[in-house]
C-alpha atoms as a PDB file:
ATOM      1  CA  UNK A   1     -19.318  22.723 -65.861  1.00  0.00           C
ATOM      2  CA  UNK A   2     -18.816  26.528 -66.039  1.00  0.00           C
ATOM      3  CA  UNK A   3     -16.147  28.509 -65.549  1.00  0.00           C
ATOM      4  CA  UNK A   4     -17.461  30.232 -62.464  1.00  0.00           C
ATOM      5  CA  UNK A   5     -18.216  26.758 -60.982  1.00  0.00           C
ATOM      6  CA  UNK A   6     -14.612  25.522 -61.497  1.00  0.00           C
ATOM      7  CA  UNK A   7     -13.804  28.768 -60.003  1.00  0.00           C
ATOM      8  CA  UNK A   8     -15.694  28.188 -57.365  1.00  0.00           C
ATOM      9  CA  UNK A   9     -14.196  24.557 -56.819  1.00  0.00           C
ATOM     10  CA  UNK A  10     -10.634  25.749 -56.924  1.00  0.00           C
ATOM     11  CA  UNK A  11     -10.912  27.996 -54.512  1.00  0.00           C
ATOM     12  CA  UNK A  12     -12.696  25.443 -52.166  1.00  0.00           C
ATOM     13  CA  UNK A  13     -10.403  23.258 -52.819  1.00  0.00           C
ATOM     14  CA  UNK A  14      -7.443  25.891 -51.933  1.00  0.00           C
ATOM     15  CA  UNK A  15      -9.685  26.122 -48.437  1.00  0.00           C
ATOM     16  CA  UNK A  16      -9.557  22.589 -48.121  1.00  0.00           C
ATOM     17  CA  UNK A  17      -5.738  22.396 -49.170  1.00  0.00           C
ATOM     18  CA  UNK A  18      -5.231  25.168 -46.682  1.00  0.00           C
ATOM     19  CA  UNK A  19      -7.036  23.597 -43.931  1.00  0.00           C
ATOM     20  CA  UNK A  20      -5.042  20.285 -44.054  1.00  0.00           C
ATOM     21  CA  UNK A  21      -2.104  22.139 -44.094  1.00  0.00           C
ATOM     22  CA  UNK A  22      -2.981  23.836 -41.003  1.00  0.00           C
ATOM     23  CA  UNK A  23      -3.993  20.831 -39.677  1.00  0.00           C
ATOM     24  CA  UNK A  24      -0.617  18.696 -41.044  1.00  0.00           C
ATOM     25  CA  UNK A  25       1.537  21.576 -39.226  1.00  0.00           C
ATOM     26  CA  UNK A  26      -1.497  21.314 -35.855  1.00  0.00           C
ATOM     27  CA  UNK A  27      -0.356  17.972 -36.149  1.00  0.00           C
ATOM     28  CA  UNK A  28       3.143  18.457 -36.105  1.00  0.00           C
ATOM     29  CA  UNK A  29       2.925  21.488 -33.744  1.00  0.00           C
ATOM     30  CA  UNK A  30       1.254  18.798 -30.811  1.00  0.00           C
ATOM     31  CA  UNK A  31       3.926  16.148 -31.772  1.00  0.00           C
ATOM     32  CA  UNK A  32       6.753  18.065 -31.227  1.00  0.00           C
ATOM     33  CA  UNK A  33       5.009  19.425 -27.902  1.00  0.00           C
ATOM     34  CA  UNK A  34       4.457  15.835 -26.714  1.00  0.00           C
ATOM     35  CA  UNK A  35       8.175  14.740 -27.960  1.00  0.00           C
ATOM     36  CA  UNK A  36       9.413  17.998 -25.874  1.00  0.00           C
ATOM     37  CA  UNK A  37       6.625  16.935 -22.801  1.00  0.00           C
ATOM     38  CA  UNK A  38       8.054  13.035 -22.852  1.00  0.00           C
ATOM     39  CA  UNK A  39      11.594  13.980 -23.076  1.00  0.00           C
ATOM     40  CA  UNK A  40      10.675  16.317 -19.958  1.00  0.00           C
ATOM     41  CA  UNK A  41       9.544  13.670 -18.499  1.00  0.00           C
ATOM     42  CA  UNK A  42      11.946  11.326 -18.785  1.00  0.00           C
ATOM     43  CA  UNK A  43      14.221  13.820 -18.085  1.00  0.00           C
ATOM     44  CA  UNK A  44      12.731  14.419 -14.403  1.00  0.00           C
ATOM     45  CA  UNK A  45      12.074  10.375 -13.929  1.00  0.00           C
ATOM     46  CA  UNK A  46      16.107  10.417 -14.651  1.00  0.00           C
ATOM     47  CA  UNK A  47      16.194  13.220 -11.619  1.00  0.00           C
ATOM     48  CA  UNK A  48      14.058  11.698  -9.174  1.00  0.00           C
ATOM     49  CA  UNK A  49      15.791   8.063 -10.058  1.00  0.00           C
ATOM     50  CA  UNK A  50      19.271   9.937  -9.058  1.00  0.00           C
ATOM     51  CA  UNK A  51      18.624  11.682  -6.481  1.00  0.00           C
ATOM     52  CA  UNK A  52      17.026   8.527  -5.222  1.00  0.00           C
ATOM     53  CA  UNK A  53      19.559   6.644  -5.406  1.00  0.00           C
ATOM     54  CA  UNK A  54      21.548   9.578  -3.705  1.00  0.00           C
ATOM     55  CA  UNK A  55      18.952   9.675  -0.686  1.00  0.00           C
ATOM     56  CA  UNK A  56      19.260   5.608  -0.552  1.00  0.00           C
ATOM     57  CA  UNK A  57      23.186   5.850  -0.389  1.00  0.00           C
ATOM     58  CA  UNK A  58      22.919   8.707   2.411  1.00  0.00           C
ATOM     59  CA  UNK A  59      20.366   6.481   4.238  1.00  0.00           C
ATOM     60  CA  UNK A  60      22.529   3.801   4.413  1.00  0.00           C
ATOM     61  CA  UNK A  61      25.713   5.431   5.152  1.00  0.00           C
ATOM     62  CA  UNK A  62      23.911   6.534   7.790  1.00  0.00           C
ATOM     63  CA  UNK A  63      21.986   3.199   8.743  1.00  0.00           C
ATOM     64  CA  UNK A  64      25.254   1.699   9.199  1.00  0.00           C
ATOM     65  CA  UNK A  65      26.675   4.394  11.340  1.00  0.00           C
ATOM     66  CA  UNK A  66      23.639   4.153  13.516  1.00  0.00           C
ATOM     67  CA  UNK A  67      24.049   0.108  13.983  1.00  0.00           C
ATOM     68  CA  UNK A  68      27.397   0.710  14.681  1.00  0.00           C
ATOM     69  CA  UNK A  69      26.763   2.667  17.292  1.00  0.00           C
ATOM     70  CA  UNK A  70      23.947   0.539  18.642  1.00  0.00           C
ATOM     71  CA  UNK A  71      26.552  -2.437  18.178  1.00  0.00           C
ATOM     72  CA  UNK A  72      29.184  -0.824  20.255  1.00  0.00           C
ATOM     73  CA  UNK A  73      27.126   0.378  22.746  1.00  0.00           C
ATOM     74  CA  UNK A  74      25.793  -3.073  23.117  1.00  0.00           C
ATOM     75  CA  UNK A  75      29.047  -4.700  23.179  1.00  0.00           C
ATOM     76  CA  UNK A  76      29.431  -2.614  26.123  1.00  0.00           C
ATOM     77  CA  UNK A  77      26.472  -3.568  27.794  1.00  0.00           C
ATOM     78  CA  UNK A  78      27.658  -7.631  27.123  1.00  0.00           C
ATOM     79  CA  UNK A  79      30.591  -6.529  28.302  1.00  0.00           C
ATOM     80  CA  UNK A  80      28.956  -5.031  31.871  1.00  0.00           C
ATOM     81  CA  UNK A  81      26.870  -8.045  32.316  1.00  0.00           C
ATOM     82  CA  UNK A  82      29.946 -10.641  32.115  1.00  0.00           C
ATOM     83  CA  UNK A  83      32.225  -8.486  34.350  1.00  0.00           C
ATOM     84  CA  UNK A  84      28.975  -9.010  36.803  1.00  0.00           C
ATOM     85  CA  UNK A  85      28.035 -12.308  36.057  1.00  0.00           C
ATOM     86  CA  UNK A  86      31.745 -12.952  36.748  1.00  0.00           C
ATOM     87  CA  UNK A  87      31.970 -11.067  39.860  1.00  0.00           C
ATOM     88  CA  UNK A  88      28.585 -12.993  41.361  1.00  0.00           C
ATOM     89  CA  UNK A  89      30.446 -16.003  40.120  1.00  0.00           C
ATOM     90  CA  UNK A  90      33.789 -15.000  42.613  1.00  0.00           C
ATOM     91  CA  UNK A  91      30.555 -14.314  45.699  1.00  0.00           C
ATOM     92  CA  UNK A  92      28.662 -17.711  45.022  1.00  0.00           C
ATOM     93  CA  UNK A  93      32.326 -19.615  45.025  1.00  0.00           C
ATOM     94  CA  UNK A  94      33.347 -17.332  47.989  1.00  0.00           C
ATOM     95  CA  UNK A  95      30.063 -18.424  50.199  1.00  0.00           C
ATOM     96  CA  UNK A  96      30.861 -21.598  49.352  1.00  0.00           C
ATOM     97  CA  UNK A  97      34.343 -22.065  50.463  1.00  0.00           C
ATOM     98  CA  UNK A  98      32.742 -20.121  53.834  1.00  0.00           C
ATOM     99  CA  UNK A  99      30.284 -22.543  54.188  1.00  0.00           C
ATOM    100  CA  UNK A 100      32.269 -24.919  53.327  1.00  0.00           C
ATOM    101  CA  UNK A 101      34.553 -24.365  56.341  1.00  0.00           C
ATOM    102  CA  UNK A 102      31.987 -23.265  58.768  1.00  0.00           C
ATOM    103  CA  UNK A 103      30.352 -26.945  58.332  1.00  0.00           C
ATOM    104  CA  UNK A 104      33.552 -28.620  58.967  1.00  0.00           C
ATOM    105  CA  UNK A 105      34.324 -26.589  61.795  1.00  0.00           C
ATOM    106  CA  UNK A 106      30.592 -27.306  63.060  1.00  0.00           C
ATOM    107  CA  UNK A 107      31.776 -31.286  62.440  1.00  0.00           C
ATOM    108  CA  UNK A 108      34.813 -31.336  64.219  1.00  0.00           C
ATOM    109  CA  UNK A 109      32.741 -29.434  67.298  1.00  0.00           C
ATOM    110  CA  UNK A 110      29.475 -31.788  66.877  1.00  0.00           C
ATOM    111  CA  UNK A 111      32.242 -34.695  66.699  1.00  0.00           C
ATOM    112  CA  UNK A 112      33.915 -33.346  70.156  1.00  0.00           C
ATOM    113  CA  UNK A 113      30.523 -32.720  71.556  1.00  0.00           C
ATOM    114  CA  UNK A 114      29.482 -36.338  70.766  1.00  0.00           C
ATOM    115  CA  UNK A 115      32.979 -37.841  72.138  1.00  0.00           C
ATOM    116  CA  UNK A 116      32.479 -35.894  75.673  1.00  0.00           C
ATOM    117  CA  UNK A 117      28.832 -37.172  75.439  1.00  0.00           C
ATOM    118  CA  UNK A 118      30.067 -40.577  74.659  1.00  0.00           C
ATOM    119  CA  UNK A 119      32.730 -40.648  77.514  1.00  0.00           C
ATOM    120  CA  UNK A 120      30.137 -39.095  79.997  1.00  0.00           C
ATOM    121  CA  UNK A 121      27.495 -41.949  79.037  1.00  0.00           C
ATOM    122  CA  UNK A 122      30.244 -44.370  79.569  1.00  0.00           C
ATOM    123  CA  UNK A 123      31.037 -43.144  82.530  1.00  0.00           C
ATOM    124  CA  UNK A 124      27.606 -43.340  84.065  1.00  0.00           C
ATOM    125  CA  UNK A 125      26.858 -46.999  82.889  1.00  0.00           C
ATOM    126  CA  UNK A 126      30.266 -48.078  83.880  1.00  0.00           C
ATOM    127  CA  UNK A 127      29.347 -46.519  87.717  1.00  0.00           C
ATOM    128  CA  UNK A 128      25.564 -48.032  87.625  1.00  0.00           C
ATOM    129  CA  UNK A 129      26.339 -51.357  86.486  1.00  0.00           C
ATOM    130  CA  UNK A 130      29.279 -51.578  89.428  1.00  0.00           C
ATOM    131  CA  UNK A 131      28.495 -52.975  92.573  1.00  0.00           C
ATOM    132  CA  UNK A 132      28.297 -51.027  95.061  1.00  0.00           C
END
């Protein structure tokens, strides 16, 4: 081999020594990009998992405010319908008792209707069945 050929072969391989360098520090260039890009991203996942969990809390603070509300407010409304139930309770019992007493006042009159009516009858058999 010649001297100009050696030459020649060192200085390709110097090309190809410098090329895989560039590419070794490509190569480490694009790791340490996708290290910095994953720790980003983890980094915002850790974010978005917070203020999640801050949005969830908020929500139900405010979930439970809401039913307690809605449960007062229907308490309330129980409360409305018993007072009424209760006071159509006191009418039914009161129409009762009325009707109640205007039956046994419509006995005792039926019952002194039917003892004039009995007396009268009596009275008129008694006279037909006497001799005259």
């Amino acid at each position: 081999m010649k001297e100009t050929q050696f030459q020649r072969l060192l200085a390709e391989l110097a090309q190809v020594r410098q090329v895989a360098e560039q590419s070794n520090q490509g190569v480490r260039d694009l790791r340490h990009h996708v290290d910095a890009s994953i720790a980003e991203v983890r980094r915002e996942a850790g974010e978005t998992r917070d203020q999640l969990r801050l949005e969830i809390r908020e929500s139900y603070g405010e979930l439970r405010r809401h039913f307690g509300v809605v449960a007062e407010d229907l308490r309330g409304q129980i409360q409305l319908l018993a007072e009424g139930v209760s006071g159509l309770r006191e009418l039914v019992e009161a129409g009762r008792r009325e009707t109640a007493a205007e039956m046994a006042d419509l006995r005792a009159l039926i019952r002194v209707s039917y003892t004039d009516l009995d007396r009268r009858v009596s009275r008129l058999e008694a006279a037909a069945g006497a001799p005259q």
